[in-house]
Protein backbone atom coordinates (compact mmCIF):
# COMPACT_ATOMS: atom_id res chain seq x y z
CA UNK A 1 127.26 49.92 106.28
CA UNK A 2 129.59 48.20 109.12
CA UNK A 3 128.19 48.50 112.70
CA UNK A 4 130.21 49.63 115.43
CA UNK A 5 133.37 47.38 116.68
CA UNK A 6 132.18 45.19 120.00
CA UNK A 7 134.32 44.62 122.40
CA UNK A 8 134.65 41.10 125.06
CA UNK A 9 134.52 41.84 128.79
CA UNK A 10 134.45 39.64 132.22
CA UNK A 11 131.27 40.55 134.63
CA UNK A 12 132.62 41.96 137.51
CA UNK A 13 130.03 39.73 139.19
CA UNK A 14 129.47 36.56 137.84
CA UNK A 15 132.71 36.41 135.59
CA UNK A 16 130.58 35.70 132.55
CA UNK A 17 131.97 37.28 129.55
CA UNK A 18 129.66 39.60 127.43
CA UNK A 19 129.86 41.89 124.81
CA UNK A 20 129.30 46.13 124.60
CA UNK A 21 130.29 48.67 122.00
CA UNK A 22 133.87 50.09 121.81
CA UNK A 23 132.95 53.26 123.34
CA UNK A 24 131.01 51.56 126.44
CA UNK A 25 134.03 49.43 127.35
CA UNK A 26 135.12 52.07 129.98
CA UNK A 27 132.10 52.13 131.92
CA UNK A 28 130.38 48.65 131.19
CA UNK A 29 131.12 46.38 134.27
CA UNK A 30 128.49 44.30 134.08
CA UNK A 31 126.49 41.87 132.10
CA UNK A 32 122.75 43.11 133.89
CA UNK A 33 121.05 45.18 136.09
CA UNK A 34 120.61 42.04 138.24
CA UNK A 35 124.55 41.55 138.60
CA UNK A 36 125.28 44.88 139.25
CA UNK A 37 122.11 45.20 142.14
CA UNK A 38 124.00 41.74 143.68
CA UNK A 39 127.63 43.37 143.54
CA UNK A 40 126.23 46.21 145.22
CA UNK A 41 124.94 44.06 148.39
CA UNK A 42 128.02 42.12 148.75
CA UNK A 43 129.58 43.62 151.95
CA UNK A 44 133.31 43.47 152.45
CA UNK A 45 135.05 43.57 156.00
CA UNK A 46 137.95 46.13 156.49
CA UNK A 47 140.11 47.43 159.35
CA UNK A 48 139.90 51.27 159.99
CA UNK A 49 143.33 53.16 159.43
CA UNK A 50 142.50 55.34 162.60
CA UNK A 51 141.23 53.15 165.34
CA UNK A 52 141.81 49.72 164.04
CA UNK A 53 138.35 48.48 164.68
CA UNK A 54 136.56 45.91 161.72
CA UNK A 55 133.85 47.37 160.07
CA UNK A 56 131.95 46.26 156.88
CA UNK A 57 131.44 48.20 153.61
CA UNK A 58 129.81 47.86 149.96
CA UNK A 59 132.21 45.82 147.29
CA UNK A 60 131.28 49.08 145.17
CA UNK A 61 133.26 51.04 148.28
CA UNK A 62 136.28 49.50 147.55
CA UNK A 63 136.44 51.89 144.37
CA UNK A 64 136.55 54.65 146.58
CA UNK A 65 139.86 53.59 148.18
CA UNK A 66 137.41 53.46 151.52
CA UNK A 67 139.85 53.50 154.70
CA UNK A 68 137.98 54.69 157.57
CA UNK A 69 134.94 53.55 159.29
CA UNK A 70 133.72 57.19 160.48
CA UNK A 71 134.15 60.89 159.35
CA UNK A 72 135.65 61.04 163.48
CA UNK A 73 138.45 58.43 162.80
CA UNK A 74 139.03 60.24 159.02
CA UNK A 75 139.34 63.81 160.64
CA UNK A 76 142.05 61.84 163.69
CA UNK A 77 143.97 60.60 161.02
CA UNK A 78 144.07 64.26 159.38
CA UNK A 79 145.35 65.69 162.84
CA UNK A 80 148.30 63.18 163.40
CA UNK A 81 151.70 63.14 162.36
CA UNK A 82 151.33 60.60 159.68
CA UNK A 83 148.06 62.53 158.52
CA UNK A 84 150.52 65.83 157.98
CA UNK A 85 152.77 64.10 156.08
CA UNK A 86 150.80 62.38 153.73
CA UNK A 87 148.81 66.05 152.89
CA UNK A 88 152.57 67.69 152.47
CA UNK A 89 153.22 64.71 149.56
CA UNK A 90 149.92 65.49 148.09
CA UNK A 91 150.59 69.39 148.28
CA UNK A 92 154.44 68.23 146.65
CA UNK A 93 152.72 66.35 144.00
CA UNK A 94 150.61 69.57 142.93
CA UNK A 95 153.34 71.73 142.82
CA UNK A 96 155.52 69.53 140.40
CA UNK A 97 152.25 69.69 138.56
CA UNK A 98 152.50 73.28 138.51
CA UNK A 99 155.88 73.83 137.38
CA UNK A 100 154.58 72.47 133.97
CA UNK A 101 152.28 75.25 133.41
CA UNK A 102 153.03 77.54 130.12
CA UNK A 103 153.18 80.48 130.23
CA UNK A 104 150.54 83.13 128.04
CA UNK A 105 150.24 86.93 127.86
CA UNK A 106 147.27 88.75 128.17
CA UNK A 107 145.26 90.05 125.14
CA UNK A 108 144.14 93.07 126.76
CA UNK A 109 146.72 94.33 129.97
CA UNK A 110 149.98 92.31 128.47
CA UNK A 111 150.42 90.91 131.81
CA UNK A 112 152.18 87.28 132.13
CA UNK A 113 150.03 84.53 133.63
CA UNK A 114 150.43 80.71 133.91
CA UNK A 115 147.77 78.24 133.02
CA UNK A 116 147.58 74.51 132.28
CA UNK A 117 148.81 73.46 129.03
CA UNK A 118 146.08 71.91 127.73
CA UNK A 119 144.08 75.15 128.01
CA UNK A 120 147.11 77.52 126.54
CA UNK A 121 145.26 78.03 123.33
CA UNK A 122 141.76 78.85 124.62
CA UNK A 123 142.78 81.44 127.38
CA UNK A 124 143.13 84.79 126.50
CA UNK A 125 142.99 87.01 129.29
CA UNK A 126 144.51 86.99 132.30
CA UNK A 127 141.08 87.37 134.29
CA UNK A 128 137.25 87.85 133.67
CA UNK A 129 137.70 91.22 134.25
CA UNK A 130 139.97 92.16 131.33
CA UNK A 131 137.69 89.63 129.72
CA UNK A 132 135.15 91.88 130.46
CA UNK A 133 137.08 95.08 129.75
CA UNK A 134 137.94 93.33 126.23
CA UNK A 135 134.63 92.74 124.99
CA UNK A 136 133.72 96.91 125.65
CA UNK A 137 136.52 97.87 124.22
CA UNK A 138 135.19 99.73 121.14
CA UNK A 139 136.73 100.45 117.26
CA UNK A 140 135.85 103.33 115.10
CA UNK A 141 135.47 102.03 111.28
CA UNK A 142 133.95 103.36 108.12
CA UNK A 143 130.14 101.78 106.75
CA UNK A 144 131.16 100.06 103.55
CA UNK A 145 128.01 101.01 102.44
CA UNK A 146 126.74 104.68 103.07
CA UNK A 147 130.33 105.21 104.24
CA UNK A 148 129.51 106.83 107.90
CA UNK A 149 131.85 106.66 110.90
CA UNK A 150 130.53 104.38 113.41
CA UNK A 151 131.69 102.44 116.20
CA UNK A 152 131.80 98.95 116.84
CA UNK A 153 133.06 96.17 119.27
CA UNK A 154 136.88 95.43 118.71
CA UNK A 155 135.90 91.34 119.10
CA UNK A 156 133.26 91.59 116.88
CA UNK A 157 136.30 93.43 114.61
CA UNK A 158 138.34 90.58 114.88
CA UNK A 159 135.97 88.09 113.68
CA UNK A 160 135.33 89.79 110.99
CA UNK A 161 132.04 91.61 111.50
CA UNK A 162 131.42 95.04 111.81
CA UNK A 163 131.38 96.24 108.14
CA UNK A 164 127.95 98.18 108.02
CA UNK A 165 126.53 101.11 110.21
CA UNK A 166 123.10 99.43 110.57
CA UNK A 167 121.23 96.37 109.39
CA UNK A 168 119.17 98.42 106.74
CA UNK A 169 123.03 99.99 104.80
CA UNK A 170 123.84 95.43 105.32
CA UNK A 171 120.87 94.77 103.50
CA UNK A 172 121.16 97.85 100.65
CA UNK A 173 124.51 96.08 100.21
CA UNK A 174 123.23 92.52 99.74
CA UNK A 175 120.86 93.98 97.20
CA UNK A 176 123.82 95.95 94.96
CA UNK A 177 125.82 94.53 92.16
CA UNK A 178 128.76 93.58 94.44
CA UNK A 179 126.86 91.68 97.45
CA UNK A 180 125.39 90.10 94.50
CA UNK A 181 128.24 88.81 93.10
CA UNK A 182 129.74 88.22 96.49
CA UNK A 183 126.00 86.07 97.27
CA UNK A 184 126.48 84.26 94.02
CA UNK A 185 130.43 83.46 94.47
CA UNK A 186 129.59 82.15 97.83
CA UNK A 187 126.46 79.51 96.48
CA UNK A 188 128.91 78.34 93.68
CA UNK A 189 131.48 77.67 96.18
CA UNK A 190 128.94 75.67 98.52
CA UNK A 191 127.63 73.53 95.89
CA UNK A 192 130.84 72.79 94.36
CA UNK A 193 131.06 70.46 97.34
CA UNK A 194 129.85 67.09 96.92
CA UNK A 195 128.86 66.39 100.52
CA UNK A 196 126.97 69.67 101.15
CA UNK A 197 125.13 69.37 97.00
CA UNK A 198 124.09 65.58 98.36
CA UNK A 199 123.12 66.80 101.39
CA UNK A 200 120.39 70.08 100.19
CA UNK A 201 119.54 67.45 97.67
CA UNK A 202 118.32 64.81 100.43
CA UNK A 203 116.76 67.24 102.96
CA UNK A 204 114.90 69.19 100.05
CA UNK A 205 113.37 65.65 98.98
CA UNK A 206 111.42 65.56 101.98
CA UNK A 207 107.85 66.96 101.23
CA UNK A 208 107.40 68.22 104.58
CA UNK A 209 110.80 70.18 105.25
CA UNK A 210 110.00 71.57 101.48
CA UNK A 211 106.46 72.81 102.56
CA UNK A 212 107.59 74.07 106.03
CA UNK A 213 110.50 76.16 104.66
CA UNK A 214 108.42 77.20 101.74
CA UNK A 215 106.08 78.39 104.11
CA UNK A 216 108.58 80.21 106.62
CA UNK A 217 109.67 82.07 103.33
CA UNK A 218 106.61 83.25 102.23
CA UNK A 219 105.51 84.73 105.91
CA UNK A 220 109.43 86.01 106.00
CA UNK A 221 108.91 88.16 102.86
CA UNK A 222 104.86 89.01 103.95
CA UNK A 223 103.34 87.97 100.55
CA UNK A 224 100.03 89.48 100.32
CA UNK A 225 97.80 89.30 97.29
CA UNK A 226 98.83 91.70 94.27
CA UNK A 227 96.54 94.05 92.43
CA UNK A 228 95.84 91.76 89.50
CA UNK A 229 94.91 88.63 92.12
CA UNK A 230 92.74 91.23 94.04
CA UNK A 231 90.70 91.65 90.97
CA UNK A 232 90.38 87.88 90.24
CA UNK A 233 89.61 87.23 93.92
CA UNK A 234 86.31 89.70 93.53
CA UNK A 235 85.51 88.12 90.20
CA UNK A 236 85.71 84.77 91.64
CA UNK A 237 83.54 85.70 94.99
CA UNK A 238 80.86 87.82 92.91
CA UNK A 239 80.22 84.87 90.48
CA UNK A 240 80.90 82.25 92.71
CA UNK A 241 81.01 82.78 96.26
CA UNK A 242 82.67 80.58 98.99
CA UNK A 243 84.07 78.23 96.11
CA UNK A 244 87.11 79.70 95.29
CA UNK A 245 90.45 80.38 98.04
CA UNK A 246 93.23 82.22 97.78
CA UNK A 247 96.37 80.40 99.00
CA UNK A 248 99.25 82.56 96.79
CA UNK A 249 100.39 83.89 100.56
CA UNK A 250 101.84 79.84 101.07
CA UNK A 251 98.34 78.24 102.97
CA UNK A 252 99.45 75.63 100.43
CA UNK A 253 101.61 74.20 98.54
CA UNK A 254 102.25 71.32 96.05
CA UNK A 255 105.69 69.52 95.73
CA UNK A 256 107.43 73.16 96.47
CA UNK A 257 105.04 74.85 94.21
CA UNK A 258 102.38 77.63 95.69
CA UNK A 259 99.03 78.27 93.79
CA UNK A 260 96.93 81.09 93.34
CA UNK A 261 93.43 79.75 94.16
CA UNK A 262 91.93 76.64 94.84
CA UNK A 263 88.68 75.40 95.10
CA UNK A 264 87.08 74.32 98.18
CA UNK A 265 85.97 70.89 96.92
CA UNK A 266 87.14 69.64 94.10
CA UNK A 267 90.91 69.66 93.24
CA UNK A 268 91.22 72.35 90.74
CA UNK A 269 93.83 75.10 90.49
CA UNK A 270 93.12 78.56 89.26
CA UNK A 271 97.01 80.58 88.15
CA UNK A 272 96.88 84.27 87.59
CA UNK A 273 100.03 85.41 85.11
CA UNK A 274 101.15 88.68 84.97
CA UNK A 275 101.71 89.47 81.10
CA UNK A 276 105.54 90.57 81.42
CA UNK A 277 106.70 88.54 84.35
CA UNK A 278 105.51 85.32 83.02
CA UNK A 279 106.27 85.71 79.54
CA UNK A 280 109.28 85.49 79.53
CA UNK A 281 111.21 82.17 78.62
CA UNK A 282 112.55 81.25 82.27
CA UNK A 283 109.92 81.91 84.01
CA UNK A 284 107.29 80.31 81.37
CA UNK A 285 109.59 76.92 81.44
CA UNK A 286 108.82 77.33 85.12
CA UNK A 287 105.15 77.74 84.34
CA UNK A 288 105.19 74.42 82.85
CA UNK A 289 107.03 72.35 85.38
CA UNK A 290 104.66 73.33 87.80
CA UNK A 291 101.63 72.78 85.50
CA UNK A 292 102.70 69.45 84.81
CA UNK A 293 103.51 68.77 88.86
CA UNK A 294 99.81 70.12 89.90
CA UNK A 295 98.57 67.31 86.60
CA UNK A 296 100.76 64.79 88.04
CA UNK A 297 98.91 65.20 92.37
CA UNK A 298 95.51 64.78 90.29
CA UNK A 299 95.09 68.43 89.91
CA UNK A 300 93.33 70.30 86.88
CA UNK A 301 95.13 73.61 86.06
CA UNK A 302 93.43 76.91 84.30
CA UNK A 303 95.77 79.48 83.32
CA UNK A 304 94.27 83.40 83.65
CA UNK A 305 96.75 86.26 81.93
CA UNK A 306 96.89 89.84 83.52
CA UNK A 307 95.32 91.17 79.39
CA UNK A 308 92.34 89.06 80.00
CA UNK A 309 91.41 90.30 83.48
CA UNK A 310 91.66 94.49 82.72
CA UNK A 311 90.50 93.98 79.08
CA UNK A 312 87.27 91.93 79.44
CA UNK A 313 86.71 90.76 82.94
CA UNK A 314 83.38 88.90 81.21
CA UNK A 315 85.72 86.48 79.54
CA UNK A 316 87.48 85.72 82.87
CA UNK A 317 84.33 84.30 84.10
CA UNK A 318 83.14 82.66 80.86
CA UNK A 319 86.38 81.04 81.01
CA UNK A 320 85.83 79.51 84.33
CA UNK A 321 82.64 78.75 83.66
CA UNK A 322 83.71 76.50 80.61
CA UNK A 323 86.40 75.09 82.61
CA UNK A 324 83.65 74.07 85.50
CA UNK A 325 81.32 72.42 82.85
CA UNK A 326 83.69 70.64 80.94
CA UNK A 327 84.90 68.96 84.52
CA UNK A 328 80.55 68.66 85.22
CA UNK A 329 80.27 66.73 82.11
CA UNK A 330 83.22 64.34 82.23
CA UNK A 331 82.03 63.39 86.14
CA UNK A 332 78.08 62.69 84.22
């Protein structure tokens, strides 16, 4: 990667040439601090355009165009003849100025005004109080999805908002077949972009963006425990109490992943499977990635299906109790 193009330049001071970035070249007048504090205590004599008397100023004055040695002489100068004639040329000046101006109607009254042409495409109204009147001017339009008459702000309108009655008939239509599709059509779009797929892919790579937004999500949506993880959670506490916490609600999470329990002490992972949900062949590939990324952070991983908890809630705990001894004996 090329850094950014430097440009030579004579200290307004010393005369030593130095070096600043393109960008600073219009402000940079200077080599230091130390030549700019010593320009700024040079004093320069002048002779005042009002009473012709010597007086000294600051080098940095000169800038200014500095002409007078008091407000007095500046306001005497105003007053005379010569004074009056050179505020009619400035007055002149800002008139040609003004014949330049474009011409632009109003959005809301249709009246004619005149503005600056750099500004022709940004103004809209006429004044801030057809601005005003503008932005309270109100549309009537038809829900798209419970298909009630409602009324709505004609800028909004214009923008394109202003489809749905209320945020709850917006959301019903996110969660029908065609916001769907439109949801879908939309992603594909985005990631069909190289830039934007290169740039999800470096911010997701950051563990701690991952775990923040994973965690936002989670208290977003209000995950609580389900039923089946309710009954595990009593097992767990009646045959081992204090050991075992439940983090399912995003407490934590592992490389994107969020587990069902953990123990206090030792890094072990207990996952509770629901027998439909996670049988079936995405979401048990799924099941497996994240299996393998718990292994991988030094993590041991026991599976508990929904059939084994409501069937024979015995086994449940023999199970764990297995999977506690066969860790006890490896550590002997």
């Amino acid at each position: 990667m090329t850094g950014r193009r430097r440009v030579k330049l004579h200290c307004f001071y010393c005369g030593k040439e130095f070096e600043v970035r393109s960008y600073e070249a219009n402000f940079r007048k200077f080599c230091s601090k130390k030549c700019e504090a010593l320009y700024r205590r040079v004093r320069v004599k002048l002779i005042c355009s009002g009473c012709g008397k010597e007086f000294e100023v600051r080098k940095s004055d000169l800038e200014q165009n500095r002409k007078f040695c008091s407000w007095e002489c500046y306001l005497k100068y105003i007053n005379s003849e010569e004074g009056r004639k050179r505020i009619c040329e400035i007055a002149r000046s800002v008139a040609r100025k003004r014949k330049k101006s474009v011409k632009v109607t109003c959005s809301y009254c249709g009246k004619e005004f005149e503005v600056v042409p750099s500004i022709a495409s940004s103004r809209k109204f006429c004044s801030k109080r057809c601005a005003g009147l503008a932005r309270r001017k109100k549309v009537k339009l038809v829900c798209s999805a419970c298909g009630r008459e409602f009324e709505s702000d004609a800028w909004l309108v214009k923008r394109g908002y202003g489809k749905f009655c209320s945020r709850e008939c917006w959301k019903r239509y996110l969660n029908s077949e065609e916001g769907r599709a439109m949801r879908s059509e939309i992603t594909s779009a985005l990631w069909q972009s190289q830039e934007f797929r290169q740039k999800a892919t470096r911010v997701w790579q950051d563990p701690s963006f991952k775990a923040e937004f994973i965690k936002r999500l989670v208290e977003a949506r209000e995950v609580r425990p389900t039923q089946l993880e309710k009954v595990v959670d009593d097992l767990l506490q009646s045959s081992f109490p204090g050991e075992w916490v439940y983090v399912g609600d995003g407490k934590m999470t592992v490389e994107g992943f969020i587990p069902d329990f953990v123990h206090k002490e030792k890094r072990w992972i207990i996952e509770v499977n629901g027998d439909y949900w996670h049988s079936l062949p995405g979401n048990r590939k799924r099941d497996k990635v994240k299996a393998k990324v718990y292994v991988e952070n030094g993590y041991k991983v026991l599976e508990i299906w929904e059939a084994e908890v409501y069937s024979d809630p015995k086994s449940v705990i023999d199970k764990v109790l297995s999977f506690f001894y066969g860790e006890t004996k490896e550590e002997e």
